[in-house]
N, C-alpha and C. Protein backbone atom coordinates (compact mmCIF):
# COMPACT_ATOMS: atom_id res chain seq x y z
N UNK A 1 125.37 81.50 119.16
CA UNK A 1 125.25 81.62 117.71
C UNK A 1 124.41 82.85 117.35
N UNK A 2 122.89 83.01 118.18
CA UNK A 2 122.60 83.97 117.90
C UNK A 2 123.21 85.17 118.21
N UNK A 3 123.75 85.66 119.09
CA UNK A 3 124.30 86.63 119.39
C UNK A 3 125.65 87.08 118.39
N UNK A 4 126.29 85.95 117.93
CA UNK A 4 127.12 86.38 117.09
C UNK A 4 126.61 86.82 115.46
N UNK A 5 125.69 86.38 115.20
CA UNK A 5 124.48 86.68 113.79
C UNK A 5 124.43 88.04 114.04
N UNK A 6 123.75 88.55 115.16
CA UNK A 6 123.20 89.85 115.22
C UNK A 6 124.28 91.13 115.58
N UNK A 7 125.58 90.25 116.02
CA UNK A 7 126.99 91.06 115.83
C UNK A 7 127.30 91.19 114.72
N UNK A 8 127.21 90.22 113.90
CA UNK A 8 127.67 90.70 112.26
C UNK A 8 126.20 91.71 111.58
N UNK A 9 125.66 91.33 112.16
CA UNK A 9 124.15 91.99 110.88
C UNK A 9 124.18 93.37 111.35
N UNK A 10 124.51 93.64 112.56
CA UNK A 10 124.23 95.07 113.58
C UNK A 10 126.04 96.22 113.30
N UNK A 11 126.99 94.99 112.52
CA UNK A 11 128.09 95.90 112.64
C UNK A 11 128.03 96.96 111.10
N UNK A 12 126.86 96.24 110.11
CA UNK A 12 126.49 97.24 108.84
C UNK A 12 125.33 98.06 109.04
N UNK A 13 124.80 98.46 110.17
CA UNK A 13 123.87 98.74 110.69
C UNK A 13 124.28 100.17 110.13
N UNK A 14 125.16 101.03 111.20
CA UNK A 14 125.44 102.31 110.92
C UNK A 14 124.85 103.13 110.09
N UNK A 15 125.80 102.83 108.28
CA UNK A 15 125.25 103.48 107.32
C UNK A 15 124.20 103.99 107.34
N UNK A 16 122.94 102.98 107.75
CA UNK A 16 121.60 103.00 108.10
C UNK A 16 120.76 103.52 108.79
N UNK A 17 121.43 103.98 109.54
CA UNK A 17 120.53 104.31 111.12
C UNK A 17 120.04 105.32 111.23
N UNK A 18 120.64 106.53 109.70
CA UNK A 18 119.85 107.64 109.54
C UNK A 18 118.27 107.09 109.07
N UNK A 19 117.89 106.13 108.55
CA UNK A 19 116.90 106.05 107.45
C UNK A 19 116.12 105.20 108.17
N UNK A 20 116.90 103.75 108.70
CA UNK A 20 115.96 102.78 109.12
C UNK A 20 116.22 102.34 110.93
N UNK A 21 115.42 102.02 111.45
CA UNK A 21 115.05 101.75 112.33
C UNK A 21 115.92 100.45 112.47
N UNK A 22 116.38 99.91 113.70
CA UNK A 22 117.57 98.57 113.64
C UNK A 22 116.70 97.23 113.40
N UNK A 23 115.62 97.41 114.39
CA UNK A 23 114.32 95.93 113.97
C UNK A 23 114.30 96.28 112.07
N UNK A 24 113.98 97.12 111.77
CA UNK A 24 113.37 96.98 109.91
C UNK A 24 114.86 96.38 109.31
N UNK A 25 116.03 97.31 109.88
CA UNK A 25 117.44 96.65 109.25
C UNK A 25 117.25 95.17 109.31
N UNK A 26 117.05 94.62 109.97
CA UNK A 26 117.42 93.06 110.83
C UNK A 26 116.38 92.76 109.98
N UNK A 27 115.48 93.26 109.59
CA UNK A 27 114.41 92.29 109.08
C UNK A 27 114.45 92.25 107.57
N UNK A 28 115.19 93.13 107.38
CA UNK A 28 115.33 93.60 105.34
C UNK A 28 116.65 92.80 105.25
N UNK A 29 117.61 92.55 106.30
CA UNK A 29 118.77 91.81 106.07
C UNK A 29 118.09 90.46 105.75
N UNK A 30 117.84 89.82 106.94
CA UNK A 30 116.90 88.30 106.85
C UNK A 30 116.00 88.04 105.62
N UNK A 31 115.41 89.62 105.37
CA UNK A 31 115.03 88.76 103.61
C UNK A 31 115.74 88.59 102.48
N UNK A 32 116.89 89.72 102.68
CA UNK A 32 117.51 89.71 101.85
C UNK A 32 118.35 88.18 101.70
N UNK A 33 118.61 87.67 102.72
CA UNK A 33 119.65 86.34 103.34
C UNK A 33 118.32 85.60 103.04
N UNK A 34 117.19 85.29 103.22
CA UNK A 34 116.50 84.33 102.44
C UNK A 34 115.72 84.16 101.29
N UNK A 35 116.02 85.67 100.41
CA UNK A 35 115.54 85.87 98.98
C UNK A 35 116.83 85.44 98.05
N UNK A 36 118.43 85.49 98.98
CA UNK A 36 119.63 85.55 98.02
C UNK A 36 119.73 83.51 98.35
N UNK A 37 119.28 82.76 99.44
CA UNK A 37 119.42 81.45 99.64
C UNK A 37 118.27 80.94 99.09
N UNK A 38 117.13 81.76 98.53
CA UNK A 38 116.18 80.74 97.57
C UNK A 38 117.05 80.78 96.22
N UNK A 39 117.30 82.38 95.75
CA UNK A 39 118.20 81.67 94.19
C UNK A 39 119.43 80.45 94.37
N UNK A 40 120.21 80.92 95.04
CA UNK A 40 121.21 79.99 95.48
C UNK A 40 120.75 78.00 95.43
N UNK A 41 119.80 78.00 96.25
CA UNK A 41 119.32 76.80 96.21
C UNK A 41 118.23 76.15 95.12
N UNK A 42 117.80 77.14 94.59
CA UNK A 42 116.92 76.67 93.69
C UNK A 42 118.05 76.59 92.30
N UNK A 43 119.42 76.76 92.01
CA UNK A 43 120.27 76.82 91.16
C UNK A 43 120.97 75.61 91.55
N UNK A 44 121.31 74.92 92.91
CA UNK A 44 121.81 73.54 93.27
C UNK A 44 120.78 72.85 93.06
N UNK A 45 119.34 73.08 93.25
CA UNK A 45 118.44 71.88 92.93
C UNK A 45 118.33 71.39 91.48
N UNK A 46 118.17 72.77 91.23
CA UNK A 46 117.25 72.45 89.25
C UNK A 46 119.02 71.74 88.63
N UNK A 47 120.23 72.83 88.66
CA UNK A 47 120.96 72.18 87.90
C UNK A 47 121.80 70.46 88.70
N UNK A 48 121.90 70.46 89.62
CA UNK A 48 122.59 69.51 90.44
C UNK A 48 122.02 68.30 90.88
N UNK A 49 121.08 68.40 91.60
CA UNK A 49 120.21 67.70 91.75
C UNK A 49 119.60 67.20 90.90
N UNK A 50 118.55 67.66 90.45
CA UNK A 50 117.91 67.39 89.60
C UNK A 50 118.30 66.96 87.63
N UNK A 51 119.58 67.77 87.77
CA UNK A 51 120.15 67.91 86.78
C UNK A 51 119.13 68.28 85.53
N UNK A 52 118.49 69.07 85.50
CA UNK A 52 117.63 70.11 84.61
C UNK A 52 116.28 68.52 83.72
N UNK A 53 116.55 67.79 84.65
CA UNK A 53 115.56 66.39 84.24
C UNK A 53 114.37 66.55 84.91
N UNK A 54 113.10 66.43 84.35
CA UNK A 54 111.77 66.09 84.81
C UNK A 54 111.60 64.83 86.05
N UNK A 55 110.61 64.85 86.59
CA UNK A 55 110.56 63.65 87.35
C UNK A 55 109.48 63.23 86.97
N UNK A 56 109.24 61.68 86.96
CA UNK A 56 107.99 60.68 87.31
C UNK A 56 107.77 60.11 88.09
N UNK A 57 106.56 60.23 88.18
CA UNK A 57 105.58 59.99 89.51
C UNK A 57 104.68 58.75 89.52
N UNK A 58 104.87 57.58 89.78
CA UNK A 58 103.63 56.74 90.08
C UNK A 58 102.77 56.68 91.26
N UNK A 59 102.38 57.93 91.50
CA UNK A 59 101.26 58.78 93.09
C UNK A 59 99.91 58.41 92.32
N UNK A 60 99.41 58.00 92.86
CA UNK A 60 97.61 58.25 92.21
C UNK A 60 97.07 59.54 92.34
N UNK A 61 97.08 60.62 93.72
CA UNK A 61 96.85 61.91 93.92
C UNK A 61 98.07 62.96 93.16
N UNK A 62 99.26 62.64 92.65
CA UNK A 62 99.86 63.74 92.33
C UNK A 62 100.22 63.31 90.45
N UNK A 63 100.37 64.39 90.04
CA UNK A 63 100.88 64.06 88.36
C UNK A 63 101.84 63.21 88.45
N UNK A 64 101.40 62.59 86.92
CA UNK A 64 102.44 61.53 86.44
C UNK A 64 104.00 62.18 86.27
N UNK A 65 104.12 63.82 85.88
CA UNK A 65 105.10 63.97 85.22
C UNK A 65 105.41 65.42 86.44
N UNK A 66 106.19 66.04 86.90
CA UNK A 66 106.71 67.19 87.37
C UNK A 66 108.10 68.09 86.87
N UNK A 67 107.76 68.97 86.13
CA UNK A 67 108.91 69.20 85.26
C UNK A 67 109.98 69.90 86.52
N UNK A 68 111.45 69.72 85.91
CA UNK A 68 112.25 70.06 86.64
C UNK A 68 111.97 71.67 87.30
N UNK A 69 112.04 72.54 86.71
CA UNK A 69 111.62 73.64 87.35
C UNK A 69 110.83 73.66 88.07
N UNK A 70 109.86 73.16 88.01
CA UNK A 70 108.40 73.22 88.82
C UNK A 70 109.06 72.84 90.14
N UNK A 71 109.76 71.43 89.80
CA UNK A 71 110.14 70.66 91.54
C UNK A 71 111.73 71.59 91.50
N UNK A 72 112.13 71.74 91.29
CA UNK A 72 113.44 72.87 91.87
C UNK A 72 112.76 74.29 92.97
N UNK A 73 111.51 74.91 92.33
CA UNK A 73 110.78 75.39 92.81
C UNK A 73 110.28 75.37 94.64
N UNK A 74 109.82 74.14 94.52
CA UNK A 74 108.55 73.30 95.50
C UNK A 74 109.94 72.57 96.61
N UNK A 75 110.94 72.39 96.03
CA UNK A 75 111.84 71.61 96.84
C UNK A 75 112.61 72.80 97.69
N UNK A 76 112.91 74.22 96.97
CA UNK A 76 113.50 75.30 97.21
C UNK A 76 113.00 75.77 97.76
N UNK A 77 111.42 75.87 98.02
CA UNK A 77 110.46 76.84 98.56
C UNK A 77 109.92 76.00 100.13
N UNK A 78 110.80 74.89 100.38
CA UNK A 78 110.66 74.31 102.04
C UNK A 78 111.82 74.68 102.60
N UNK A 79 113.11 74.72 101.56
CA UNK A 79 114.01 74.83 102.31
C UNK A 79 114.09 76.06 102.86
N UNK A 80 113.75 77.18 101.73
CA UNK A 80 113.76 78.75 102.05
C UNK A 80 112.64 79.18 103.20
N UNK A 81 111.34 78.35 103.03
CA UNK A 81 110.51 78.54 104.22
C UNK A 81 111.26 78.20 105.48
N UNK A 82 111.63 77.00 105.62
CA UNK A 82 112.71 76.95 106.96
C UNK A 82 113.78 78.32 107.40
N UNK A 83 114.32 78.32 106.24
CA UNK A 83 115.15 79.18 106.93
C UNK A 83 114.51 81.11 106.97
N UNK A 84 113.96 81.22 106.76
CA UNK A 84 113.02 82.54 106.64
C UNK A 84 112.50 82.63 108.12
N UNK A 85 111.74 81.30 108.37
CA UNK A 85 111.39 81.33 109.42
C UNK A 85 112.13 81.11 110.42
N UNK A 86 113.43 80.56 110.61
CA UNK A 86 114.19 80.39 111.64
C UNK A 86 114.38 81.96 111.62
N UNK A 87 115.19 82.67 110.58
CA UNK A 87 115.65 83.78 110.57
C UNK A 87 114.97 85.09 111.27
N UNK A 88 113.74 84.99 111.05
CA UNK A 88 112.76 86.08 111.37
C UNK A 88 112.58 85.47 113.43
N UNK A 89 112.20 84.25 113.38
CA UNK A 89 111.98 83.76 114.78
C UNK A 89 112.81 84.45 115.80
N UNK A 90 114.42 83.68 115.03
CA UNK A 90 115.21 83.62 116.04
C UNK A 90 116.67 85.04 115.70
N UNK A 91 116.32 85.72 115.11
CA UNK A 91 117.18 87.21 114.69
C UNK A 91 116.62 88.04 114.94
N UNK A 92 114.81 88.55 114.23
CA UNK A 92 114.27 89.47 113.93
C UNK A 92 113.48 89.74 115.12
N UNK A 93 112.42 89.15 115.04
CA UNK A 93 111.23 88.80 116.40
C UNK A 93 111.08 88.43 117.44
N UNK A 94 112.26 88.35 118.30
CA UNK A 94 112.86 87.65 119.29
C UNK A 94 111.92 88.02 120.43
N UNK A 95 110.99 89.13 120.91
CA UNK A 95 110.36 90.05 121.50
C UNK A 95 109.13 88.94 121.69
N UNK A 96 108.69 88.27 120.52
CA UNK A 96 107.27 87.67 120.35
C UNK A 96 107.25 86.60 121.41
N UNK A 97 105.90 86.86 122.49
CA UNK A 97 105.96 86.25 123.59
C UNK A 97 104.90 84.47 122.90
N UNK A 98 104.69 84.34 122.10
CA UNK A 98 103.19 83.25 121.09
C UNK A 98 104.29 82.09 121.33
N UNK A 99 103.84 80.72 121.53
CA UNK A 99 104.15 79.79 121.52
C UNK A 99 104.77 79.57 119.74
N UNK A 100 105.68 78.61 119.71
CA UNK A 100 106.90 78.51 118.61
C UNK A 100 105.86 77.81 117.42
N UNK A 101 104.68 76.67 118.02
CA UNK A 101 104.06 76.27 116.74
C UNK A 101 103.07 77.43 116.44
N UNK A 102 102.73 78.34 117.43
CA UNK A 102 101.91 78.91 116.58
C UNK A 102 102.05 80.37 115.84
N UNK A 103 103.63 80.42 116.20
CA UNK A 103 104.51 81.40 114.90
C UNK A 103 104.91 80.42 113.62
N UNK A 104 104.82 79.22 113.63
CA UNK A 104 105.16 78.67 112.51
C UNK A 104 103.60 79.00 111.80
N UNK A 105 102.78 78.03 112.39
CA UNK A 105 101.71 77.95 111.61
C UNK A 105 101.31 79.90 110.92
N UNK A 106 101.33 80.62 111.66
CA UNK A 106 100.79 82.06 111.01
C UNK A 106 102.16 82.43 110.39
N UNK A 107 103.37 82.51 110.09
CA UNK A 107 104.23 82.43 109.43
C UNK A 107 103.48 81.76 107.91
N UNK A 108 103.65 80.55 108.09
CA UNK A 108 102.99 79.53 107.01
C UNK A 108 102.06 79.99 106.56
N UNK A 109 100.70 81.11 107.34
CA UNK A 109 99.56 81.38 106.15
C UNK A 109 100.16 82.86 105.85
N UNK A 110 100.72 83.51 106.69
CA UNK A 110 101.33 84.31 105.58
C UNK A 110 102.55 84.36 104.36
N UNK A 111 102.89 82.92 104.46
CA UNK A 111 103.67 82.85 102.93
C UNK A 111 102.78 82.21 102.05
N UNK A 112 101.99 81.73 102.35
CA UNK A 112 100.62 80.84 101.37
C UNK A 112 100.41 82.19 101.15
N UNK A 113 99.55 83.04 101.80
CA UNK A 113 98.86 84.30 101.46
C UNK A 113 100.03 84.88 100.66
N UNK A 114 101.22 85.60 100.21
CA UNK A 114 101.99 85.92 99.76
C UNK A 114 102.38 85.22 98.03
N UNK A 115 101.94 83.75 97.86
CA UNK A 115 102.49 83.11 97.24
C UNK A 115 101.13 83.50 95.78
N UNK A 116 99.86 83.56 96.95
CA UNK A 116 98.28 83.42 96.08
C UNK A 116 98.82 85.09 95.77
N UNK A 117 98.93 85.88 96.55
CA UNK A 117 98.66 87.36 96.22
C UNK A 117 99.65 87.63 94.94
N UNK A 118 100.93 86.97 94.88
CA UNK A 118 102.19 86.79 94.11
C UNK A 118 101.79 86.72 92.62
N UNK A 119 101.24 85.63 92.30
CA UNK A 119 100.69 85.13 91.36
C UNK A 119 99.16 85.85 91.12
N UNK A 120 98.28 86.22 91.17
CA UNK A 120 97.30 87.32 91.10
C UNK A 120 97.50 88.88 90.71
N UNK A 121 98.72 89.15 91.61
CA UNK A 121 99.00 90.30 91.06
C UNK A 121 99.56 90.45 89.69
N UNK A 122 101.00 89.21 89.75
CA UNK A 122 101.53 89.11 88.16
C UNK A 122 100.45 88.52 87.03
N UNK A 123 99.31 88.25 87.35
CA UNK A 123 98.99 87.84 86.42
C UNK A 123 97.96 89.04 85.94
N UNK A 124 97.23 89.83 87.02
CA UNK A 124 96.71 91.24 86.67
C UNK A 124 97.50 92.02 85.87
N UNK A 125 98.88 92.46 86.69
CA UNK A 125 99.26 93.25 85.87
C UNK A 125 100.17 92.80 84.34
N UNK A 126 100.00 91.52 84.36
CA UNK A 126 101.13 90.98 82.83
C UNK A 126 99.78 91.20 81.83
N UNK A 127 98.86 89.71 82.42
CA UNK A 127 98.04 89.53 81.25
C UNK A 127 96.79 90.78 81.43
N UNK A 128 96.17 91.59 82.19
CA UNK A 128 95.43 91.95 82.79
C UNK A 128 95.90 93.76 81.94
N UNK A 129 96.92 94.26 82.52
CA UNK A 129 97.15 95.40 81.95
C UNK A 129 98.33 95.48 80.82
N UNK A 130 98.60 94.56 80.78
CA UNK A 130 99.51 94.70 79.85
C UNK A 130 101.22 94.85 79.75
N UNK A 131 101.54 95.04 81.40
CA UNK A 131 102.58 95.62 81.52
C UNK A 131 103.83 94.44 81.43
N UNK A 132 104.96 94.80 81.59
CA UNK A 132 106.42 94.16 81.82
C UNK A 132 106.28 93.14 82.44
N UNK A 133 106.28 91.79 82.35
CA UNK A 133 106.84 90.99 83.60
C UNK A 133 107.75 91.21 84.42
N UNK A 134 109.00 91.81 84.13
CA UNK A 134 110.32 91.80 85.21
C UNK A 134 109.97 93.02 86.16
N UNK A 135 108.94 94.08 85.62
CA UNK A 135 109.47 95.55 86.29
C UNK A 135 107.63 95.39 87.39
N UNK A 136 106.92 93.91 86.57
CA UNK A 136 105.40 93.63 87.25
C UNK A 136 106.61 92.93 88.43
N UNK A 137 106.91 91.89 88.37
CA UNK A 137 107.61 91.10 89.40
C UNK A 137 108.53 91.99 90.59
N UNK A 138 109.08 93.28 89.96
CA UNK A 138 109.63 94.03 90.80
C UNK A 138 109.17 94.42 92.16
N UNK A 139 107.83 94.99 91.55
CA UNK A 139 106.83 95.97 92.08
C UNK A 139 106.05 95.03 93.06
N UNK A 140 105.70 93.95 92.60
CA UNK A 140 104.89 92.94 93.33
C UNK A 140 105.33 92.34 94.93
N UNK A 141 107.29 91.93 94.17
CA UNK A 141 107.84 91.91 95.40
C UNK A 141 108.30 92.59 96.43
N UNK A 142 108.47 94.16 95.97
CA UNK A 142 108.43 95.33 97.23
C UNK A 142 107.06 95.39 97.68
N UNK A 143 105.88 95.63 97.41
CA UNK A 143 104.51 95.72 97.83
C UNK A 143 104.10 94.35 99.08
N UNK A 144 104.78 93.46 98.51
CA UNK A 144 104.64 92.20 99.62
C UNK A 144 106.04 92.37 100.70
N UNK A 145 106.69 92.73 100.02
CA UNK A 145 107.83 92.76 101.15
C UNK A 145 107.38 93.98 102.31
N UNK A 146 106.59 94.64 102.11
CA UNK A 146 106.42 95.46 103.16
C UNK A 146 104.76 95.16 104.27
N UNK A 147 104.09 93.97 103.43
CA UNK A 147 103.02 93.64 103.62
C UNK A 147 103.70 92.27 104.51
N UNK A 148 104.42 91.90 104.00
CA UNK A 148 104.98 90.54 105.19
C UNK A 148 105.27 91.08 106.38
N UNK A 149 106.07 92.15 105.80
CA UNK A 149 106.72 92.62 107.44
C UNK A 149 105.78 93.00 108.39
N UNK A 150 104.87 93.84 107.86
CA UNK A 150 104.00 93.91 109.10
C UNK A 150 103.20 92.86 109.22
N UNK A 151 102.57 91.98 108.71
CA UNK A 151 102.14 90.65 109.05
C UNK A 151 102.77 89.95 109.82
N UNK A 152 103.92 89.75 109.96
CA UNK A 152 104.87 89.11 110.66
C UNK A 152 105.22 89.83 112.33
N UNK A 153 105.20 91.13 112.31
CA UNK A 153 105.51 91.75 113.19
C UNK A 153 103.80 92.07 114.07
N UNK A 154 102.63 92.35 113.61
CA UNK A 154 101.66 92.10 113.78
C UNK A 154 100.95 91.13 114.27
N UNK A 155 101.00 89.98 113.40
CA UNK A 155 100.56 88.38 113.54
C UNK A 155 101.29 87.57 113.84
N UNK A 156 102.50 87.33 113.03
CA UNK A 156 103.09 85.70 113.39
C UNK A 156 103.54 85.96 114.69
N UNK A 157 104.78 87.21 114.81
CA UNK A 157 105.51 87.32 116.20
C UNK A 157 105.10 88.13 116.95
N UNK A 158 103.51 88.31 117.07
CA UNK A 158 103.12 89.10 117.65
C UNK A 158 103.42 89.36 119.11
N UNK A 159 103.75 90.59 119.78
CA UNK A 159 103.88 90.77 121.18
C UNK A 159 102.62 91.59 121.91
N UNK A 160 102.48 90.64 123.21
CA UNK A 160 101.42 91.19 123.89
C UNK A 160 101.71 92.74 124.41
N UNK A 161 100.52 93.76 124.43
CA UNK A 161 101.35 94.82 125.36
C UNK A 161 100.45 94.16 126.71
């Protein structure tokens, strides 16, 4: 299976190969394949699932009420963590000699770290300077997208020399 993934991802490679390096291809594909399967799924949760309805909660530790978006969100954002991380594990980082839980776990603080930095930045630059939300959200997500990658290639799948 893997080998046939990296036959299809490696046969659009070409175009590319003036500009990018085949590891950065493989790794901008995989986000792209788990930035295009969070909308995807977060559009079957909120409308399908959930059918654009709130939920209630009788938890003593969690709210009474969770509005649909919020949990379309939170439900979308395990599934997309799964597959991000399979994707990067078992496509991208294949090299990384670290035991499998402990690429999950540093995987995991760098999407926590990503999620806090996410929200800090949009909220500097919306409420903070004043600027655009869509073109703040743009900017935020290329600046992290290049900050994951080396986190990931660095830390989670790190290889010994």
């Amino acid at each position: 299976m893997r080998k046939a993934l990296l036959k299809i991802i490696d046969f659009f490679y070409p175009p590319f190969s003036k500009w990018l390096p085949l590891h950065t291809f493989r790794y901008l594909f995989s986000g792209g394949t788990t930035a295009g399967s969070s909308i995807v799924i977060y559009y079957i949760v909120y409308n399908w699932v959930l059918q654009q309805k709130d939920i209630y909660l009788d938890v003593p530790v969690l709210p009474k009420m969770i509005t649909a978006p919020v949990a379309a969100l939170a439900i979308e954002s395990v599934l997309t963590f799964i597959i991000g991380f399979m994707l990067n594990k078992y496509l991208v980082f294949t090299q990384s000699d670290l035991k499998g839980r402990i690429q999950l776990f540093r995987y995991a603080s760098i999407v926590a770290t990503n999620v806090l930095l996410n929200l800090a930045l949009l909220k500097l630059l919306v409420e903070g300077f004043g600027f655009y939300a869509t073109p703040s959200k743009m900017l935020i997500t290329l600046l992290l997208a290049v900050f994951s990658y080396f986190s990931q290639k660095h830390f989670s799948f790190k290889v010994k020399k």
